[in-house]
C-alpha atoms as a PDB file:
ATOM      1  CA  UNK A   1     -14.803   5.779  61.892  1.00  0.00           C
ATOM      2  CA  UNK A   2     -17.485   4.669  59.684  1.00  0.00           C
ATOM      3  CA  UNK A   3     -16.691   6.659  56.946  1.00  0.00           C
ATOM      4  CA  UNK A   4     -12.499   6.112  57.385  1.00  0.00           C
ATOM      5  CA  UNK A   5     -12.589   2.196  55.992  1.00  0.00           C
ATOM      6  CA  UNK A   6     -14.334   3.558  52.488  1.00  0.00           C
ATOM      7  CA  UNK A   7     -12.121   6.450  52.550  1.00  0.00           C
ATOM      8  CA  UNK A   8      -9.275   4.752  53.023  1.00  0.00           C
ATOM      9  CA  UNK A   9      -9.997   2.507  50.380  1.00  0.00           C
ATOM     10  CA  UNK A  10     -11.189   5.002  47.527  1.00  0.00           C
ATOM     11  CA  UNK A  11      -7.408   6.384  48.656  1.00  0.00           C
ATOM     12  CA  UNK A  12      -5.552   3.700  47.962  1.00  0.00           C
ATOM     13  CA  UNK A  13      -7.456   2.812  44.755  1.00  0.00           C
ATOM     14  CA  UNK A  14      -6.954   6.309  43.195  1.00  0.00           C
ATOM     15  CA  UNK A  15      -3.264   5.974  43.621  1.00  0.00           C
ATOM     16  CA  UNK A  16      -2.805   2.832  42.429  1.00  0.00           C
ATOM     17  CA  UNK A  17      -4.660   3.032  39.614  1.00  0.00           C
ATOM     18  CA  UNK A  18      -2.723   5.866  38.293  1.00  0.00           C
ATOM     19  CA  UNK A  19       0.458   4.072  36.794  1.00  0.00           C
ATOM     20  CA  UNK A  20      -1.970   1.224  35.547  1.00  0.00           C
ATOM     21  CA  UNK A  21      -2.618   1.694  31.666  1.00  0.00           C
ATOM     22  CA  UNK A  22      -4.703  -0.179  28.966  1.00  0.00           C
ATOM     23  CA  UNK A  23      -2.413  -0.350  26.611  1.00  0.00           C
ATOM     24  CA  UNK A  24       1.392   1.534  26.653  1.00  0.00           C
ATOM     25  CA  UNK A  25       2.157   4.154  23.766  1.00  0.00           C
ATOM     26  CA  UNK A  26       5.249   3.590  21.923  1.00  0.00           C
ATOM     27  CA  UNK A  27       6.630   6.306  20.667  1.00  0.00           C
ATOM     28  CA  UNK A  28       9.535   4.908  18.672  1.00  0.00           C
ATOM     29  CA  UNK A  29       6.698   2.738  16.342  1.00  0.00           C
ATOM     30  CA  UNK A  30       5.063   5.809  15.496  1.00  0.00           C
ATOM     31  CA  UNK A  31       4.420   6.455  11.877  1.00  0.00           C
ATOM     32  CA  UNK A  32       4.451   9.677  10.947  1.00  0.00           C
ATOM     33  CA  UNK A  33       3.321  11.617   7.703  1.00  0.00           C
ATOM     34  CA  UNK A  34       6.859  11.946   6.165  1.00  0.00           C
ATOM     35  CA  UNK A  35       8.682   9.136   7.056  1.00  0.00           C
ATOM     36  CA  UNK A  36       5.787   6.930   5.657  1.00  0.00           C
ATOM     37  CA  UNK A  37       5.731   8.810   2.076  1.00  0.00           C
ATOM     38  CA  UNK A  38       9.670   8.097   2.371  1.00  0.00           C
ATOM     39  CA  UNK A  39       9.043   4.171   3.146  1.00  0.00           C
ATOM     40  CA  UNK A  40       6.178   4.410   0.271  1.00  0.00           C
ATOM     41  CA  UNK A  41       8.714   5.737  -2.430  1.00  0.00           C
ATOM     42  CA  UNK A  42      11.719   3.683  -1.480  1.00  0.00           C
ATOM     43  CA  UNK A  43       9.376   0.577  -1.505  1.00  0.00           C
ATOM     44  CA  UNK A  44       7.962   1.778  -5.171  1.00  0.00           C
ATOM     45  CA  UNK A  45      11.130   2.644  -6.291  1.00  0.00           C
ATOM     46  CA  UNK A  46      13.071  -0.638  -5.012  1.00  0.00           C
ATOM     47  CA  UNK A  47      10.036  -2.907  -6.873  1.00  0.00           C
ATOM     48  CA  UNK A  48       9.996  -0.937  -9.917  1.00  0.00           C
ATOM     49  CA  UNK A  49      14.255  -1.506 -10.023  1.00  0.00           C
ATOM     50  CA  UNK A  50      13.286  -5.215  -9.510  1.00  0.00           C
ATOM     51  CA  UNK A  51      10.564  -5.575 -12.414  1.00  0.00           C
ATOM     52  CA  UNK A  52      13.090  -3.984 -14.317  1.00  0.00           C
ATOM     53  CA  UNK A  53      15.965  -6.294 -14.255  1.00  0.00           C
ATOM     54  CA  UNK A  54      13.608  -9.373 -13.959  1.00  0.00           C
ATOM     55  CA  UNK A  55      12.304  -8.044 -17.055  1.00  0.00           C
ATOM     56  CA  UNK A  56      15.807  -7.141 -18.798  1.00  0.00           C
ATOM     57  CA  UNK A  57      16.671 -10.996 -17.824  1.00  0.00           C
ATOM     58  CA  UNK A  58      13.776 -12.261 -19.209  1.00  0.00           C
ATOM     59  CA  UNK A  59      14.443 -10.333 -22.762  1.00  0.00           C
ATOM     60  CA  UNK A  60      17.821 -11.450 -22.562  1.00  0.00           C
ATOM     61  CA  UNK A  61      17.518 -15.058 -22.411  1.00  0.00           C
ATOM     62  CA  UNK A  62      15.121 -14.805 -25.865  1.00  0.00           C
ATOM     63  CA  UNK A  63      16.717 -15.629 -29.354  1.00  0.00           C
ATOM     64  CA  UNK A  64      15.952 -12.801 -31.787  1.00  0.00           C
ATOM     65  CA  UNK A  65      13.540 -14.665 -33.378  1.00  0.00           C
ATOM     66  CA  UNK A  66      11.644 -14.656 -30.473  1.00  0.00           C
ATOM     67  CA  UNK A  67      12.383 -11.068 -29.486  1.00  0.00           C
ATOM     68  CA  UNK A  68      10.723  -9.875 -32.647  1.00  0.00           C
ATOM     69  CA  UNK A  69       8.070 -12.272 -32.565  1.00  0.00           C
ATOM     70  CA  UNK A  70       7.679 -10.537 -28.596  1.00  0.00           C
ATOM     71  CA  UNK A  71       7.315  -7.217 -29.958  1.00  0.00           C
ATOM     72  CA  UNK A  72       4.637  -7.841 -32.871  1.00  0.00           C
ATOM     73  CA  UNK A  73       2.604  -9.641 -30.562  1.00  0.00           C
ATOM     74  CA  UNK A  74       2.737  -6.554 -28.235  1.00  0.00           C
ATOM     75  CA  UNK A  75       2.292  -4.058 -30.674  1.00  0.00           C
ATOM     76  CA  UNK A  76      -0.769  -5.813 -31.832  1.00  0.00           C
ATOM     77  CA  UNK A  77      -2.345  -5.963 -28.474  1.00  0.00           C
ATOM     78  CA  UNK A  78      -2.087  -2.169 -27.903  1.00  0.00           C
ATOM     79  CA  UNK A  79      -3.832  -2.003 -31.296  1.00  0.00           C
ATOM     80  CA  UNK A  80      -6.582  -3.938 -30.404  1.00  0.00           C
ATOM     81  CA  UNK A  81      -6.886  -3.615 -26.922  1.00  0.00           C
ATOM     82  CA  UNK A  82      -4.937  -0.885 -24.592  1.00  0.00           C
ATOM     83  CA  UNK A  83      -7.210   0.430 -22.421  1.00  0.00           C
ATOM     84  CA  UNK A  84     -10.194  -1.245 -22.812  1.00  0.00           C
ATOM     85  CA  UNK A  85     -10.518  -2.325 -19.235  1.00  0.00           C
ATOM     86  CA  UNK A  86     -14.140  -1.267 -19.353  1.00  0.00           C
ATOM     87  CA  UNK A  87     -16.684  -3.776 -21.686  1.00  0.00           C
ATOM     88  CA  UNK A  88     -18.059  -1.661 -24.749  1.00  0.00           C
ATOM     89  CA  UNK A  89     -21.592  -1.072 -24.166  1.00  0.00           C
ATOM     90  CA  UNK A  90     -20.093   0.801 -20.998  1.00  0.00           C
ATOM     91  CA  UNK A  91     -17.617   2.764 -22.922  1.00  0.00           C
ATOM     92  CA  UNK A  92     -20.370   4.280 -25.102  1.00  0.00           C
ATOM     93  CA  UNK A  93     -22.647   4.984 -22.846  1.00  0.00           C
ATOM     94  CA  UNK A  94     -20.151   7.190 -19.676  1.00  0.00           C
ATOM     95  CA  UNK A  95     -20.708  10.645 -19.291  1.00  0.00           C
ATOM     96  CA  UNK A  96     -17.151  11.929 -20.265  1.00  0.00           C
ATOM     97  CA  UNK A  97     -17.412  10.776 -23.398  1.00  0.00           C
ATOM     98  CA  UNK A  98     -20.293  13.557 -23.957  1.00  0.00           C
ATOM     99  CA  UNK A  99     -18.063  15.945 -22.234  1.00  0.00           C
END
């Protein structure tokens, strides 16, 4: 009898507790390998369409004057500095320029 209360108890506890969870899995939300590379190139693809006509717009509303004017400007900027993201004194000293 002594034993039948705790029992009893540890029972009814066991049971219960087995459709209680921390948190519920959704399966639907689930993100899998290829269906986020899809959303990753429709998303790239879908803001590289929309730089593109912002940028078409943009070139559009110029004079030629200004067009030209546009393009000297950016050709002189390649010239001088394209790709120098990195300050000088680290450019000379980088291993892969020895390489």
């Amino acid at each position: 009898m002594r034993y039948l209360r705790p029992l009893l108890l540890i029972i009814v506890l066991v049971f219960a507790s087995e459709n209680i969870h921390a948190q519920r899995k959704r399966e639907k939300n689930k993100v899998t390998p290829e269906s986020g590379a899809q959303k990753e190139a429709k998303a790239m693809e879908q803001k590289q369409s929309e730089y593109n006509s912002r940028k078409d717009h943009h070139m559009e509303s110029q004079d030629k004057a200004t067009r030209k004017r546009m393009k000297k400007n950016l050709k002189k900027a390649q010239r001088h500095s394209w790709g120098k993201d990195v300050p000088w004194y680290k450019r000379w000293f980088r291993k892969d320029k020895f390489n």
